[in-house]
PDB file of N, CA and C in Angstrom:
ATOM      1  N   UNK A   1      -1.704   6.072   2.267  1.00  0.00           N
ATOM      2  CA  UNK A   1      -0.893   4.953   2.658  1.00  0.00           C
ATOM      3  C   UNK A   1      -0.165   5.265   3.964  1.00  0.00           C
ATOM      4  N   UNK A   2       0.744   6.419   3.798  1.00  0.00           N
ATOM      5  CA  UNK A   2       1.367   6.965   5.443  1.00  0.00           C
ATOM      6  C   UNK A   2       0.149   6.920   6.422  1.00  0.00           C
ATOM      7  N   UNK A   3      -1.038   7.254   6.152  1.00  0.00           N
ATOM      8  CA  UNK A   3      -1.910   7.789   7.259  1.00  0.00           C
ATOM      9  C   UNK A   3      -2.795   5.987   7.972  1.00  0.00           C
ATOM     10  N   UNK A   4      -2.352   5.192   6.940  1.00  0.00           N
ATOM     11  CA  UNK A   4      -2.728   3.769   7.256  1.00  0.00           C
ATOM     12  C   UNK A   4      -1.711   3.491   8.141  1.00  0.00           C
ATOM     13  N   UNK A   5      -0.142   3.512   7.647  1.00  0.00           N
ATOM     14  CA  UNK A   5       0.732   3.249   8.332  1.00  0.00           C
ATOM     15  C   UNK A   5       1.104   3.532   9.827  1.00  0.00           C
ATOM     16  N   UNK A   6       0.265   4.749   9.823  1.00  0.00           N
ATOM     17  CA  UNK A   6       0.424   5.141  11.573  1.00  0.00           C
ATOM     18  C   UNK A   6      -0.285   4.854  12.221  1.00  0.00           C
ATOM     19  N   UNK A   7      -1.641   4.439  11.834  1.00  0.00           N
ATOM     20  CA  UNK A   7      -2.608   3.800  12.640  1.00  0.00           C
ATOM     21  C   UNK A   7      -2.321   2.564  13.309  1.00  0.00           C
ATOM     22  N   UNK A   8      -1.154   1.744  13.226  1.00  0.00           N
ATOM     23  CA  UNK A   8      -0.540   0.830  13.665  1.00  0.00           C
ATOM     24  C   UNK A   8       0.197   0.774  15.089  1.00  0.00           C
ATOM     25  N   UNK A   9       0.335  -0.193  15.108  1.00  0.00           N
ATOM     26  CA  UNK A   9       1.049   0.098  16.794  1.00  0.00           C
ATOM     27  C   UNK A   9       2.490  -0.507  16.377  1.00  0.00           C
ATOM     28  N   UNK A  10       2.985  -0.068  15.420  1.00  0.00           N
ATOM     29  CA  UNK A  10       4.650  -0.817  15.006  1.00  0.00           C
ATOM     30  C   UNK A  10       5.058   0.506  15.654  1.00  0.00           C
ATOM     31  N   UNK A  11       6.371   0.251  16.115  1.00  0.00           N
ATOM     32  CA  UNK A  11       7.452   1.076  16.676  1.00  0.00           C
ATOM     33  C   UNK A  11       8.277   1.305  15.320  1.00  0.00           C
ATOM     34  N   UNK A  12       7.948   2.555  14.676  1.00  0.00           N
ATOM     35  CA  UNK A  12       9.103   3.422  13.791  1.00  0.00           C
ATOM     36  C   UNK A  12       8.863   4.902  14.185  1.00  0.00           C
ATOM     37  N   UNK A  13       9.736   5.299  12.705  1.00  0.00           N
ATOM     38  CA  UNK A  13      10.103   6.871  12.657  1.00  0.00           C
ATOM     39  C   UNK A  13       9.477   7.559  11.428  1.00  0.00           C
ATOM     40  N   UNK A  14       8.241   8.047  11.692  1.00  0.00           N
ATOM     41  CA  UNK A  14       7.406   7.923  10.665  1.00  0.00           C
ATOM     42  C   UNK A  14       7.956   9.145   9.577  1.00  0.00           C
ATOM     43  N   UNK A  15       9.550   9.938  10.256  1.00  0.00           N
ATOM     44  CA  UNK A  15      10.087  10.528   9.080  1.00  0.00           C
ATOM     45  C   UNK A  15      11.190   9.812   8.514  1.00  0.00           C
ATOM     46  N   UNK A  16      11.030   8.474   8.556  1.00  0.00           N
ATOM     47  CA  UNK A  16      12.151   7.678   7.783  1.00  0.00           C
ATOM     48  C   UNK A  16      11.354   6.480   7.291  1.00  0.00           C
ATOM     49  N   UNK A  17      10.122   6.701   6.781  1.00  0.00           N
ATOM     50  CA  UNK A  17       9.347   5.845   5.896  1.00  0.00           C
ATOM     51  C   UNK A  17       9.843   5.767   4.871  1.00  0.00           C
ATOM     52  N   UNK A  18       9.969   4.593   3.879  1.00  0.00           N
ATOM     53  CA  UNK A  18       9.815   4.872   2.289  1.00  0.00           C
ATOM     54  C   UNK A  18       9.086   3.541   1.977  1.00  0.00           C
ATOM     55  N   UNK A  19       8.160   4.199   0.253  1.00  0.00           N
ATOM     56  CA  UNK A  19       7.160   3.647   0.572  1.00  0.00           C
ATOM     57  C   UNK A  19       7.335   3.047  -1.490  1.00  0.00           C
ATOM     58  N   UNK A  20       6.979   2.034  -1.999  1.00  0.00           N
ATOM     59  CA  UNK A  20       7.208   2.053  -3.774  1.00  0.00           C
ATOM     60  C   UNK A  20       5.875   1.431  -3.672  1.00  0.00           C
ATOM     61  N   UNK A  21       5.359   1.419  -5.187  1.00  0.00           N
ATOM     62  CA  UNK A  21       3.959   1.438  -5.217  1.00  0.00           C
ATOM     63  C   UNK A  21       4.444   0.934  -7.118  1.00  0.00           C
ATOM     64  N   UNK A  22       4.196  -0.802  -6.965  1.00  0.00           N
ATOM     65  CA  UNK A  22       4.811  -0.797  -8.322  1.00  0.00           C
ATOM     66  C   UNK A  22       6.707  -0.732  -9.307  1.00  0.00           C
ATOM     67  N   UNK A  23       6.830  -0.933  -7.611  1.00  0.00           N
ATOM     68  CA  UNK A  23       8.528  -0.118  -8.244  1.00  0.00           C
ATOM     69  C   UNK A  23       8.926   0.906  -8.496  1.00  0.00           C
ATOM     70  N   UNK A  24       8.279   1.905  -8.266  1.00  0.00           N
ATOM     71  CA  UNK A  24       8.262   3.013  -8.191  1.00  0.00           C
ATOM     72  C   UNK A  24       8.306   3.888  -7.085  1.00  0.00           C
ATOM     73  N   UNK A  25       9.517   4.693  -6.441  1.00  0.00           N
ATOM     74  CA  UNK A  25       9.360   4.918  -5.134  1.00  0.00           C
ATOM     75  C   UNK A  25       8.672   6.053  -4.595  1.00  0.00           C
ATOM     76  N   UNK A  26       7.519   6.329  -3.785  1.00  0.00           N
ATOM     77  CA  UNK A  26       6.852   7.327  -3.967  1.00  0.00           C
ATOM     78  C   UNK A  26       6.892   8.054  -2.400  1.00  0.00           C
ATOM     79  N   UNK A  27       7.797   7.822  -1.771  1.00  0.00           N
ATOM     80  CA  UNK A  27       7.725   8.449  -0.487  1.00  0.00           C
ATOM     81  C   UNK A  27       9.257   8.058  -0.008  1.00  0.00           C
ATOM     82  N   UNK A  28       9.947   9.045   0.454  1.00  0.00           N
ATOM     83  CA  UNK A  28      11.058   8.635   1.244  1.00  0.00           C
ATOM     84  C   UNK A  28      11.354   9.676   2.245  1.00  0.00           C
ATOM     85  N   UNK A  29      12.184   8.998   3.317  1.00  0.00           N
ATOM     86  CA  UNK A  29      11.462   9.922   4.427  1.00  0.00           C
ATOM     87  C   UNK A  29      10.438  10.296   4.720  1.00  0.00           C
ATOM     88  N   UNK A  30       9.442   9.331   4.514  1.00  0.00           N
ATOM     89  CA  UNK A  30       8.096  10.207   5.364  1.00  0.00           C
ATOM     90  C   UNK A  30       7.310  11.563   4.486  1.00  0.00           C
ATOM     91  N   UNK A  31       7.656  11.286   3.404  1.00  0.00           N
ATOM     92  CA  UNK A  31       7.431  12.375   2.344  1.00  0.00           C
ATOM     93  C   UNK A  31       7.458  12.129   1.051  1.00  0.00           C
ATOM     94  N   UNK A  32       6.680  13.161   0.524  1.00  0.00           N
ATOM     95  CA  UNK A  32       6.337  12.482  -0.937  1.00  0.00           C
ATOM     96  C   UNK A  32       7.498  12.592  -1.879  1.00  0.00           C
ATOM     97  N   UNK A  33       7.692  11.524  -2.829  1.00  0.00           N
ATOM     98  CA  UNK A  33       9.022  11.829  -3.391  1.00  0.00           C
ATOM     99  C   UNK A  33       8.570  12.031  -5.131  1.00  0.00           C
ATOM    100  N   UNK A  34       8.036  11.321  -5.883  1.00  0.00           N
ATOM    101  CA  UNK A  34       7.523  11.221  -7.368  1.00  0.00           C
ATOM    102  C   UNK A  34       5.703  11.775  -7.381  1.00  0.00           C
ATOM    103  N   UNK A  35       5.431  12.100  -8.321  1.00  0.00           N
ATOM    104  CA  UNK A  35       4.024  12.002  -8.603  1.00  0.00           C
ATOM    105  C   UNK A  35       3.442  11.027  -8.853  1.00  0.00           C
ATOM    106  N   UNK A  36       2.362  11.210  -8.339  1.00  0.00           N
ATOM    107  CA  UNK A  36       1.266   9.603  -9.092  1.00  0.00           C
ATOM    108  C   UNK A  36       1.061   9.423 -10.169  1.00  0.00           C
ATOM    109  N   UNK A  37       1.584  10.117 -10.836  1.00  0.00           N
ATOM    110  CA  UNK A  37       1.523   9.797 -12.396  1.00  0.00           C
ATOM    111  C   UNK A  37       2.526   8.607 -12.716  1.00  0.00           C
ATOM    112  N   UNK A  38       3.661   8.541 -12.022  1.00  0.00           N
ATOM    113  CA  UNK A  38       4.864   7.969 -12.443  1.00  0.00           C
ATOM    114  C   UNK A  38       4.544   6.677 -12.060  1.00  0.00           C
ATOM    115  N   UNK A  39       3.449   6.300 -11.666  1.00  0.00           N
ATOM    116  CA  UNK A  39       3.338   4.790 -10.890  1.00  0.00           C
ATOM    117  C   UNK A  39       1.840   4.283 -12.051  1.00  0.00           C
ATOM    118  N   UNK A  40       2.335   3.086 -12.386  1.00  0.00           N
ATOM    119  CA  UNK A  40       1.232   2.359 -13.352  1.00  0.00           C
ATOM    120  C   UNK A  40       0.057   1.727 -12.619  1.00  0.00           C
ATOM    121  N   UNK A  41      -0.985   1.995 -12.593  1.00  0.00           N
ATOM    122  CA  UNK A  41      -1.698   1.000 -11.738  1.00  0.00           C
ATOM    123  C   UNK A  41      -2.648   0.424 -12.363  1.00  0.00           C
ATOM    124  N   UNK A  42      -2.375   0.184 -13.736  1.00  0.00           N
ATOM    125  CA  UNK A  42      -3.334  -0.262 -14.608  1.00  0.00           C
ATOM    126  C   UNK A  42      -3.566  -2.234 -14.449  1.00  0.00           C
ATOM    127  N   UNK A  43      -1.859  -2.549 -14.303  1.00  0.00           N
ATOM    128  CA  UNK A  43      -2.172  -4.298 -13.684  1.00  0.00           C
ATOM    129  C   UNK A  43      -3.207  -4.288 -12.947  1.00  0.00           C
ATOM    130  N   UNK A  44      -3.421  -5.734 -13.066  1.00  0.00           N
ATOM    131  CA  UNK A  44      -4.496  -6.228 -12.236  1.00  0.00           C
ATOM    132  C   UNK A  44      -3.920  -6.223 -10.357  1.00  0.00           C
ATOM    133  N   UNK A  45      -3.017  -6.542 -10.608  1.00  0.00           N
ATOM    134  CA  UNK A  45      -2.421  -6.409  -9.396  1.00  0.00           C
ATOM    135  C   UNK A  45      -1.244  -5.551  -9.266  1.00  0.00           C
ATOM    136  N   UNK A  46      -0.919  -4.429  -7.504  1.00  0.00           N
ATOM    137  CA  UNK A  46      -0.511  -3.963  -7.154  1.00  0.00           C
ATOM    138  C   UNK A  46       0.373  -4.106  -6.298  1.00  0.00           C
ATOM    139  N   UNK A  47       1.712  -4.064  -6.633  1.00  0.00           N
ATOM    140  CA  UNK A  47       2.618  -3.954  -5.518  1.00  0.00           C
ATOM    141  C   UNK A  47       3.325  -3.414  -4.639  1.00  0.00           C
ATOM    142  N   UNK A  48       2.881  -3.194  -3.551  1.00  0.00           N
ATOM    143  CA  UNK A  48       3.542  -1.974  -2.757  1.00  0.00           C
ATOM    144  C   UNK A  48       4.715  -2.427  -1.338  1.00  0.00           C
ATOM    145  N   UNK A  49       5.654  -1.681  -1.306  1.00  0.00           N
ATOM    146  CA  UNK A  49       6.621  -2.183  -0.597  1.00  0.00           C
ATOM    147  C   UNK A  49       6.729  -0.949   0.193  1.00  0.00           C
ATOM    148  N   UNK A  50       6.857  -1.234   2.163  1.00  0.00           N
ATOM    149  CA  UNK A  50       7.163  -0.431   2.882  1.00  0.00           C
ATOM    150  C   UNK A  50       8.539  -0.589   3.490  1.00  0.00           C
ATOM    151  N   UNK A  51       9.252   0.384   3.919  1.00  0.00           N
ATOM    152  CA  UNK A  51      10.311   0.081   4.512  1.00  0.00           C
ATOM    153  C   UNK A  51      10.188   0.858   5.987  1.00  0.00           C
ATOM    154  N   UNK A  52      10.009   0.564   6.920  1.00  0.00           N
ATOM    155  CA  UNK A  52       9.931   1.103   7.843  1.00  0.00           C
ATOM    156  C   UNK A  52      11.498   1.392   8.750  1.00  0.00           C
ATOM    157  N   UNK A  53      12.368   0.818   7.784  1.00  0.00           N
ATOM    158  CA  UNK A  53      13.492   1.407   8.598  1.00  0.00           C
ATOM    159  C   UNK A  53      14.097   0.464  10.177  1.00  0.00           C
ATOM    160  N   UNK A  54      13.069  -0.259  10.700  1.00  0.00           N
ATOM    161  CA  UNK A  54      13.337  -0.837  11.645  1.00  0.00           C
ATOM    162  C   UNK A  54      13.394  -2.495  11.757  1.00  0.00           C
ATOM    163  N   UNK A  55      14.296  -3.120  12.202  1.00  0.00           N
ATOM    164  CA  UNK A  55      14.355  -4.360  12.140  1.00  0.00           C
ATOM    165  C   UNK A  55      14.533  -5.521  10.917  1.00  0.00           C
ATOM    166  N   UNK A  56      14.324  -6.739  11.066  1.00  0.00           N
ATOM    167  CA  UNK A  56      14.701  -7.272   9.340  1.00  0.00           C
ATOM    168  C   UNK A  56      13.482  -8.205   9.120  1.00  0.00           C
ATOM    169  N   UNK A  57      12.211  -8.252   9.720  1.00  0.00           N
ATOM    170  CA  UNK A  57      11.019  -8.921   9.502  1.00  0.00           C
ATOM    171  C   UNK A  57      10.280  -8.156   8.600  1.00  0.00           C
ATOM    172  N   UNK A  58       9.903  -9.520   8.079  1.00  0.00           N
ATOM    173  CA  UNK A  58       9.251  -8.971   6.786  1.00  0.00           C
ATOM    174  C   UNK A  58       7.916  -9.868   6.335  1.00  0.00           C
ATOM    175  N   UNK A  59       6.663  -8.910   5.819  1.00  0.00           N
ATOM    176  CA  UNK A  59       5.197  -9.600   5.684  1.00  0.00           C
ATOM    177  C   UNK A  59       4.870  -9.530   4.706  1.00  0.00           C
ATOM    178  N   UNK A  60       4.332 -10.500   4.126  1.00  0.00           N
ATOM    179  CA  UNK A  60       3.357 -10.285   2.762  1.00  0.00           C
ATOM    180  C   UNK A  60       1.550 -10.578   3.100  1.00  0.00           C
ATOM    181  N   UNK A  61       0.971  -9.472   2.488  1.00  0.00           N
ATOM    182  CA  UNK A  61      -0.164  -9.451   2.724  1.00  0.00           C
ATOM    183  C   UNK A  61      -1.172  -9.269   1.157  1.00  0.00           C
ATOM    184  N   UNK A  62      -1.931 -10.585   1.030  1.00  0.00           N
ATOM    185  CA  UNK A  62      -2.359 -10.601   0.102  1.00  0.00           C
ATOM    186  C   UNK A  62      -4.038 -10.175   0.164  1.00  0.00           C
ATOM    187  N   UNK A  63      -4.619  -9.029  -0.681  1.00  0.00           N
ATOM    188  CA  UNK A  63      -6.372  -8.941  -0.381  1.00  0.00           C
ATOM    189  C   UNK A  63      -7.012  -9.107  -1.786  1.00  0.00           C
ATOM    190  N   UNK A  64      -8.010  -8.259  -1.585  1.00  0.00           N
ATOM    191  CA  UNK A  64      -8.969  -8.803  -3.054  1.00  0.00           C
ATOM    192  C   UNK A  64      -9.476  -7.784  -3.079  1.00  0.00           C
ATOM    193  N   UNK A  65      -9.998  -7.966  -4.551  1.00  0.00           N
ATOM    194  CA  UNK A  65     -10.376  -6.573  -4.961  1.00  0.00           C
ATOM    195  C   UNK A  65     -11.913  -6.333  -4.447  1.00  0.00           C
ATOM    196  N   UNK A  66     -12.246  -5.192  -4.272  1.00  0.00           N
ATOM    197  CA  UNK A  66     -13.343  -4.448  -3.302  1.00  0.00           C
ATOM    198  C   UNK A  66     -14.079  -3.643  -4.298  1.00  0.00           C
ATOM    199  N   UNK A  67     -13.846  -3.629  -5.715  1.00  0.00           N
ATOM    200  CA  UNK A  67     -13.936  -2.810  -6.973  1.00  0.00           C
ATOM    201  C   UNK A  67     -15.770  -2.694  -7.011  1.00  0.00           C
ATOM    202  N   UNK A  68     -16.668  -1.989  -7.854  1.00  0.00           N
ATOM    203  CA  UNK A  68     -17.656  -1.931  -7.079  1.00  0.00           C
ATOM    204  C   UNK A  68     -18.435  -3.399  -7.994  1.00  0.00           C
ATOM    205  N   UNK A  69     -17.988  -3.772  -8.985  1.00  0.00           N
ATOM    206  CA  UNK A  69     -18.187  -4.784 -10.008  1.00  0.00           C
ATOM    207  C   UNK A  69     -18.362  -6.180  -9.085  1.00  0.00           C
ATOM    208  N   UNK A  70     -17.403  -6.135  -7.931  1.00  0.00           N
ATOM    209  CA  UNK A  70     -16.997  -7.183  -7.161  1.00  0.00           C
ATOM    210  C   UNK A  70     -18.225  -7.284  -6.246  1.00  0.00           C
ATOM    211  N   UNK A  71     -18.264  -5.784  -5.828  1.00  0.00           N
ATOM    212  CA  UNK A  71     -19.436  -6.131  -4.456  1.00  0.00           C
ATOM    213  C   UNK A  71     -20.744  -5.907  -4.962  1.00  0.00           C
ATOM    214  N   UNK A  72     -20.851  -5.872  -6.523  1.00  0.00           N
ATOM    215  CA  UNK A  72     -22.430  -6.045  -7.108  1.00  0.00           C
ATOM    216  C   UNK A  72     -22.634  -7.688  -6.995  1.00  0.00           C
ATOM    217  N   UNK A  73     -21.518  -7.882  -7.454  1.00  0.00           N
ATOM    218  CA  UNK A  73     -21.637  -9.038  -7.988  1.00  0.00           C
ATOM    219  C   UNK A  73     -21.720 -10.622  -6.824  1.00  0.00           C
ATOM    220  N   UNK A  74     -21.287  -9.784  -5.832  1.00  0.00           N
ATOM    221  CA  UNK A  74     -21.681 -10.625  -4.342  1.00  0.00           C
ATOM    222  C   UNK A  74     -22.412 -10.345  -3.710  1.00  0.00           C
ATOM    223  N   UNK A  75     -23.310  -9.176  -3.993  1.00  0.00           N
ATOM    224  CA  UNK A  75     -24.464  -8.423  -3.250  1.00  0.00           C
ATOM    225  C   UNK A  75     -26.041  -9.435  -4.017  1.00  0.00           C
ATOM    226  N   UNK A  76     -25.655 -10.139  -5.066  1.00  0.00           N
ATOM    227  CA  UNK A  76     -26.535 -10.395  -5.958  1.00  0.00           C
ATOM    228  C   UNK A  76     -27.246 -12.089  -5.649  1.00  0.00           C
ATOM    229  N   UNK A  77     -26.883 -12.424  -4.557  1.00  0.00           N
ATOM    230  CA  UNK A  77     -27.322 -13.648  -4.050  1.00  0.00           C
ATOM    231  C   UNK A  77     -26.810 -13.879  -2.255  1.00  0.00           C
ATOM    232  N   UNK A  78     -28.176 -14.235  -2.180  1.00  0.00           N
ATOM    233  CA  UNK A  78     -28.029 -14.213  -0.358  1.00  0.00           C
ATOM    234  C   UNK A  78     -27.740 -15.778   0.641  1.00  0.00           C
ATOM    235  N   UNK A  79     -27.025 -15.799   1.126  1.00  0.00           N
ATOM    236  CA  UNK A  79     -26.416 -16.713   1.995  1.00  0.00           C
ATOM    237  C   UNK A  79     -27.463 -17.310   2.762  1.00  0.00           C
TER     238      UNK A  79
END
């Protein structure tokens, strides 16, 4: 997730990231804070919240699942 985050051209401080995954906060400062154990990811859906520390704009970005069930299942008839 950090290593997505920097690939960006946003202006932060990539040691004052924090990052929750579920409500669960799993990075602060730019560093790992809980184990992945402590985060449920069994929902169907995932919620992850960044704080980059800078400014008060804020995005929601919604995708779809890529699971391999998904891309059999669209691989299985041609356009």
């Amino acid at each position: 997730m950090l290593a997505a985050i920097g690939t960006t051209q946003a202006a932060f401080d990539p040691y004052d990231v924090d990052v929750w995954m579920n409500g669960v906060r799993v990075c602060t400062a730019g560093g790992p804070d809980r184990p992945r154990e402590d985060v449920d990811l069994t929902p169907r859906a995932t919620d992850v919240l960044i704080d980059l520390k800078v400014g008060h704009a804020a995005a929601r970005i919604l995708t779809n699942d890529l699971t391999h069930d998904y891309v059999h299942e669209n691989s299985a008839y041609s356009s």
